[in-house]
PDB file of N, CA and C in Angstrom:
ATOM      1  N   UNK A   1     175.415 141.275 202.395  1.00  0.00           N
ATOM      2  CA  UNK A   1     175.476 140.462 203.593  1.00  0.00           C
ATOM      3  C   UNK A   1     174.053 140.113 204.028  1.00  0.00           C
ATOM      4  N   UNK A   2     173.715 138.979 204.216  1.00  0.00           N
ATOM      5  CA  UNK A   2     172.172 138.500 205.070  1.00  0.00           C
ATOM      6  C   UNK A   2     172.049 138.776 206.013  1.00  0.00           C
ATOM      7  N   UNK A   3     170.787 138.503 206.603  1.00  0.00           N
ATOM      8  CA  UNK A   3     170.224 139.507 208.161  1.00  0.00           C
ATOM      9  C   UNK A   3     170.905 138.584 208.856  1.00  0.00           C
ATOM     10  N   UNK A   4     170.920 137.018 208.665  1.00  0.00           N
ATOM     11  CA  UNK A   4     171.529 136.413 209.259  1.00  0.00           C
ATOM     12  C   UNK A   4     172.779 136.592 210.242  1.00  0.00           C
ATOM     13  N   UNK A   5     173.584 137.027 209.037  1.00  0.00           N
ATOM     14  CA  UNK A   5     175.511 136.929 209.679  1.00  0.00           C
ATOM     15  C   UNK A   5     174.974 138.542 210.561  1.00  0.00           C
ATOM     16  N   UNK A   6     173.857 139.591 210.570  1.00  0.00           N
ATOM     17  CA  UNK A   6     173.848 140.377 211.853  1.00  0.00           C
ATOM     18  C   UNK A   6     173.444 140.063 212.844  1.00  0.00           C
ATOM     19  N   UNK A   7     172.558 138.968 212.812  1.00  0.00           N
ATOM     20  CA  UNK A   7     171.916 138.220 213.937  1.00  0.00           C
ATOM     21  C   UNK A   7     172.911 137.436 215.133  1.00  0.00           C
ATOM     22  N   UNK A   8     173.552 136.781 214.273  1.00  0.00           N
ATOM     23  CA  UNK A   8     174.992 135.463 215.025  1.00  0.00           C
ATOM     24  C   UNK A   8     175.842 136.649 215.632  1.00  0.00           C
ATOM     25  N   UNK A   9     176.295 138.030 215.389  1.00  0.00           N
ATOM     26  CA  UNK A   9     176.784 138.668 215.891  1.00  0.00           C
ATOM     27  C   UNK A   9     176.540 139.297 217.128  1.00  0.00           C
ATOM     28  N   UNK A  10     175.011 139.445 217.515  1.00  0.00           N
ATOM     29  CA  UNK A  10     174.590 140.122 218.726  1.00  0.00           C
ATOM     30  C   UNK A  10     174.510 138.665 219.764  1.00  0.00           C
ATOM     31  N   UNK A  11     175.202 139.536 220.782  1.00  0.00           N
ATOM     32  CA  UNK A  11     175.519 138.289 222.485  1.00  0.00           C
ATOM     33  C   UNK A  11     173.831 138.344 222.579  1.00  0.00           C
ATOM     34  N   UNK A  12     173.473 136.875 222.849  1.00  0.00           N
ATOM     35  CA  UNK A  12     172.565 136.296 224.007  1.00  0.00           C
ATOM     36  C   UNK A  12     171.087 136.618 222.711  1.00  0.00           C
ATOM     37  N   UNK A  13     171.354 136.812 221.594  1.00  0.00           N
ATOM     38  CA  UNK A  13     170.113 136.928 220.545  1.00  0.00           C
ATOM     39  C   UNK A  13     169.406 135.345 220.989  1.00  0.00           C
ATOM     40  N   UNK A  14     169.765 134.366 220.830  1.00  0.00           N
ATOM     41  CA  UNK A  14     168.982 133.257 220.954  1.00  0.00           C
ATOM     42  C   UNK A  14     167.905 133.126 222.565  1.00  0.00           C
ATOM     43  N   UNK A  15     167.878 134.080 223.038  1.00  0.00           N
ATOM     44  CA  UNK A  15     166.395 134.210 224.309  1.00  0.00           C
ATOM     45  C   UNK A  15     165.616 135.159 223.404  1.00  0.00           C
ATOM     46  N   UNK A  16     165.278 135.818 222.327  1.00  0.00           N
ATOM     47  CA  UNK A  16     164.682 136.590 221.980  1.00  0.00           C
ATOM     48  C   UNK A  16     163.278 135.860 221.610  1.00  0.00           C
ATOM     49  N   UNK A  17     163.656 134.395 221.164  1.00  0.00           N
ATOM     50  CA  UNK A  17     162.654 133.815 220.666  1.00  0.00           C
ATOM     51  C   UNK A  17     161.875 132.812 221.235  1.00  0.00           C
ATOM     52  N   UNK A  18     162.430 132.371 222.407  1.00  0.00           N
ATOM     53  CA  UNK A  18     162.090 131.898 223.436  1.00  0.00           C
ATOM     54  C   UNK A  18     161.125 133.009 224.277  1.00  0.00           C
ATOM     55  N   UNK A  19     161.848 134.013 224.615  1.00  0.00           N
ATOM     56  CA  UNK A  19     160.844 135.331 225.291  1.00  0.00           C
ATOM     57  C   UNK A  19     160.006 135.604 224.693  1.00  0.00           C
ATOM     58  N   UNK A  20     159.237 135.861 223.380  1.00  0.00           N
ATOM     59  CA  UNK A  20     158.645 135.860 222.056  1.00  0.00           C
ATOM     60  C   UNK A  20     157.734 134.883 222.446  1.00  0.00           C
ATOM     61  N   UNK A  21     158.014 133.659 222.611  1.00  0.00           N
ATOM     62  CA  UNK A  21     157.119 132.402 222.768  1.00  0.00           C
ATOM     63  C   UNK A  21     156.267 132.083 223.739  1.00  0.00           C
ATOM     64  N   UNK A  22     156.834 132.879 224.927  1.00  0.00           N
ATOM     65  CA  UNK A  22     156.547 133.055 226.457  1.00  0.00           C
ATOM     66  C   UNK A  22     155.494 134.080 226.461  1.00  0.00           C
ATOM     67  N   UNK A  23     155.603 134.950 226.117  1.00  0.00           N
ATOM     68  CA  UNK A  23     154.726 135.970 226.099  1.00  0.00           C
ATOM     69  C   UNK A  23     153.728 135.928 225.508  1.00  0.00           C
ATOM     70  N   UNK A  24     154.062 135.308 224.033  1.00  0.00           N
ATOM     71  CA  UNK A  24     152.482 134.472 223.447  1.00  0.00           C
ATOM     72  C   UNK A  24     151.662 134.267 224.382  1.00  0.00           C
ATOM     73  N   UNK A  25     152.313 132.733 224.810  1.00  0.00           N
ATOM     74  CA  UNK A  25     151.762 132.152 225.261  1.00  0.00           C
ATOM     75  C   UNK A  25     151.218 132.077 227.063  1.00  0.00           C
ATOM     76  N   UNK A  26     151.768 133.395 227.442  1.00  0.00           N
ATOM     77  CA  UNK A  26     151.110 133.777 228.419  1.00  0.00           C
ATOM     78  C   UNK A  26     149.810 134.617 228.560  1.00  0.00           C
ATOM     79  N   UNK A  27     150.248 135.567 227.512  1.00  0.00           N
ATOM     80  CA  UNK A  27     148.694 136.423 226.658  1.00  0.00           C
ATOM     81  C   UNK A  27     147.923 135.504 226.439  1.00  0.00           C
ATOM     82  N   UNK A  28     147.773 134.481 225.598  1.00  0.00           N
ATOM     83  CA  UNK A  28     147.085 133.543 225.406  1.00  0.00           C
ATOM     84  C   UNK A  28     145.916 132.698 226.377  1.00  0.00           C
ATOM     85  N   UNK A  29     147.167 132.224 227.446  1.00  0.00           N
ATOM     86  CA  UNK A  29     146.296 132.055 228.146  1.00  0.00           C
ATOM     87  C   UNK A  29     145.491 132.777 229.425  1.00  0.00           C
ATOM     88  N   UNK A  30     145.647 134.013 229.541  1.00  0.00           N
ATOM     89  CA  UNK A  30     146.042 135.111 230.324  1.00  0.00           C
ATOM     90  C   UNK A  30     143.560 135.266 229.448  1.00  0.00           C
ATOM     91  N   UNK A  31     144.013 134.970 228.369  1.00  0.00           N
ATOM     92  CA  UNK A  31     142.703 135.289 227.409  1.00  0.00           C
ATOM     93  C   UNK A  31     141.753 134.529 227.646  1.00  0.00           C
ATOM     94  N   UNK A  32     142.215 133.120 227.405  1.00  0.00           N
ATOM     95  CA  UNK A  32     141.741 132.281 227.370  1.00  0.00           C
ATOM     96  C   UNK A  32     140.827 131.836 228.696  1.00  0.00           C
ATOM     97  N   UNK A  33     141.652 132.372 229.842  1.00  0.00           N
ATOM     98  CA  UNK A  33     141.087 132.370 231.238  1.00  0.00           C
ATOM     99  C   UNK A  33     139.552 132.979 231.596  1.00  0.00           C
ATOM    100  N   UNK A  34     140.157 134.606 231.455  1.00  0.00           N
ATOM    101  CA  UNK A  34     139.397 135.475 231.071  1.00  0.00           C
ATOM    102  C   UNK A  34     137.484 134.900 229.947  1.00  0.00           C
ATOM    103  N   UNK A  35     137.960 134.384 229.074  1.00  0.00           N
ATOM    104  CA  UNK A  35     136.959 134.031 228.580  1.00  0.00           C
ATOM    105  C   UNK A  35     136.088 132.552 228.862  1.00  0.00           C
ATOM    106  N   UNK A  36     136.682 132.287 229.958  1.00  0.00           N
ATOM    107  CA  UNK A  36     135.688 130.714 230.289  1.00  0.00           C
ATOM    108  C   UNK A  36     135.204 131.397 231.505  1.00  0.00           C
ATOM    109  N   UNK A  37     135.620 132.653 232.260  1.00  0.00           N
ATOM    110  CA  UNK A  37     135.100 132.675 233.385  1.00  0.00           C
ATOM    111  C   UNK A  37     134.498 134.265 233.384  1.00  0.00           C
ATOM    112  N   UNK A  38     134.351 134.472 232.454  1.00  0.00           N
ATOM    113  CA  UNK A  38     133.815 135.680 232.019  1.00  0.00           C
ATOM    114  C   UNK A  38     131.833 135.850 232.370  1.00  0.00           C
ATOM    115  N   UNK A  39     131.592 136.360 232.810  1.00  0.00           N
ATOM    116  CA  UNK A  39     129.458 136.410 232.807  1.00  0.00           C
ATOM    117  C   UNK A  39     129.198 136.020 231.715  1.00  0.00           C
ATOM    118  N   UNK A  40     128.235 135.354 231.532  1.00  0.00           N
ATOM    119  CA  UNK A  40     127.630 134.604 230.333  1.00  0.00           C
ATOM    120  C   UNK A  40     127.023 136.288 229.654  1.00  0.00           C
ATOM    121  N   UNK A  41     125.928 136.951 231.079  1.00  0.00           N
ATOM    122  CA  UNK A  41     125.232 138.194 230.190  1.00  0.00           C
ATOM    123  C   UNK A  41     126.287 138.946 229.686  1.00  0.00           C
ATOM    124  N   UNK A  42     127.401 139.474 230.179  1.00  0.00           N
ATOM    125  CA  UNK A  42     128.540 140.363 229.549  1.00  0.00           C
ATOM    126  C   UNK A  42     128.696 140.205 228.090  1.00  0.00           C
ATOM    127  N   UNK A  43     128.729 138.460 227.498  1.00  0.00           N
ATOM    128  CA  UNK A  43     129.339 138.482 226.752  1.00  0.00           C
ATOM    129  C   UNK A  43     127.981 138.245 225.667  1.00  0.00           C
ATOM    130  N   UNK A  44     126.834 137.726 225.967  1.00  0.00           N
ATOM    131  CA  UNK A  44     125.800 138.026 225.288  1.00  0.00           C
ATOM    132  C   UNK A  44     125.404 139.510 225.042  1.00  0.00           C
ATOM    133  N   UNK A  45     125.642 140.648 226.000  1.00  0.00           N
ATOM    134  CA  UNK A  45     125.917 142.146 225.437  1.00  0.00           C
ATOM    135  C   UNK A  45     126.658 142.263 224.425  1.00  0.00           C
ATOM    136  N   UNK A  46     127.999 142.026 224.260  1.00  0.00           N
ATOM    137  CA  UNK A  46     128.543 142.104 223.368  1.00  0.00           C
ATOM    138  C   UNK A  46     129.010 141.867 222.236  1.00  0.00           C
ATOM    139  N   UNK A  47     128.159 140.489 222.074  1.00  0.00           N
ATOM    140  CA  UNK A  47     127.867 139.786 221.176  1.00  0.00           C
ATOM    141  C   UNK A  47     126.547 140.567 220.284  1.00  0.00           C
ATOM    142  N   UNK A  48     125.810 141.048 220.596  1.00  0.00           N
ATOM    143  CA  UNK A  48     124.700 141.968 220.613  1.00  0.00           C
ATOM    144  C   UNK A  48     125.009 143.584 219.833  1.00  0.00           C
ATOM    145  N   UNK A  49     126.018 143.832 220.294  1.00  0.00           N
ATOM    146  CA  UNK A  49     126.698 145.523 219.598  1.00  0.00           C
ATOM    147  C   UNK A  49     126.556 145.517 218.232  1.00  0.00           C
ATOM    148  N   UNK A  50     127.004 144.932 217.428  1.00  0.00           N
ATOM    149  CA  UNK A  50     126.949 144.901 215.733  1.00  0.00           C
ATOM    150  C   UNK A  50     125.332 145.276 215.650  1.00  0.00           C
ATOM    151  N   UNK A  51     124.144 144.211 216.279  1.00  0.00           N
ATOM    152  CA  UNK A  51     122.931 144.300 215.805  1.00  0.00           C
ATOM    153  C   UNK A  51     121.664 144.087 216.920  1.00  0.00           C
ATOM    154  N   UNK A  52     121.861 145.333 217.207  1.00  0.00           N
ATOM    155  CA  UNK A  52     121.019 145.276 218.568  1.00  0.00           C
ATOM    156  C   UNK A  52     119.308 145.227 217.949  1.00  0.00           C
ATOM    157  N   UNK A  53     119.188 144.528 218.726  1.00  0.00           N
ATOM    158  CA  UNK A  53     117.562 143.819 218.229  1.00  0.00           C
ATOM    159  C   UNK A  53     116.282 145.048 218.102  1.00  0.00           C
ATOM    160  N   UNK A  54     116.730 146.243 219.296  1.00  0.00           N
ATOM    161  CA  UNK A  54     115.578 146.856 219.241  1.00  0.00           C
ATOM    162  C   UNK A  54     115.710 148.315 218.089  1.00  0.00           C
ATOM    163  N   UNK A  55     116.527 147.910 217.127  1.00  0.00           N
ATOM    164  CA  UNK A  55     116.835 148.826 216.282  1.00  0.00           C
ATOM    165  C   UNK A  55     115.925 148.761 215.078  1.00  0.00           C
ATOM    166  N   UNK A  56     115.457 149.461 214.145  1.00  0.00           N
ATOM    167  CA  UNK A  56     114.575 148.749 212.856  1.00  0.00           C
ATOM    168  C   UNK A  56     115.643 149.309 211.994  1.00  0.00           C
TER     169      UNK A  56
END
């Protein structure tokens, strides 16, 4: 039997992927926010971690 014919069987499965989509795309922009209004120095720190300059 395919995953399918278990899928069509469970009530109200078709919001799963819609809710799925929502949540993306609320994280998303939830991020996206976050990073245009973020301190410029914050993110030049952390941009910085891999190879901090005053290291030899």
């Amino acid at each position: 039997m395919k995953f399918i014919h278990y899928l069509e069987t469970i009530t109200g499965v078709s919001i799963y992927p819609l809710t799925s989509l929502m949540i993306f795309f609320l994280f998303f922009a939830v991020v996206a926010t976050w990073a245009f209004k973020a301190d410029k120095l914050y993110i030049n720190s952390m941009k910085q971690i891999p190879f901090p300059e005053n290291e030899n």
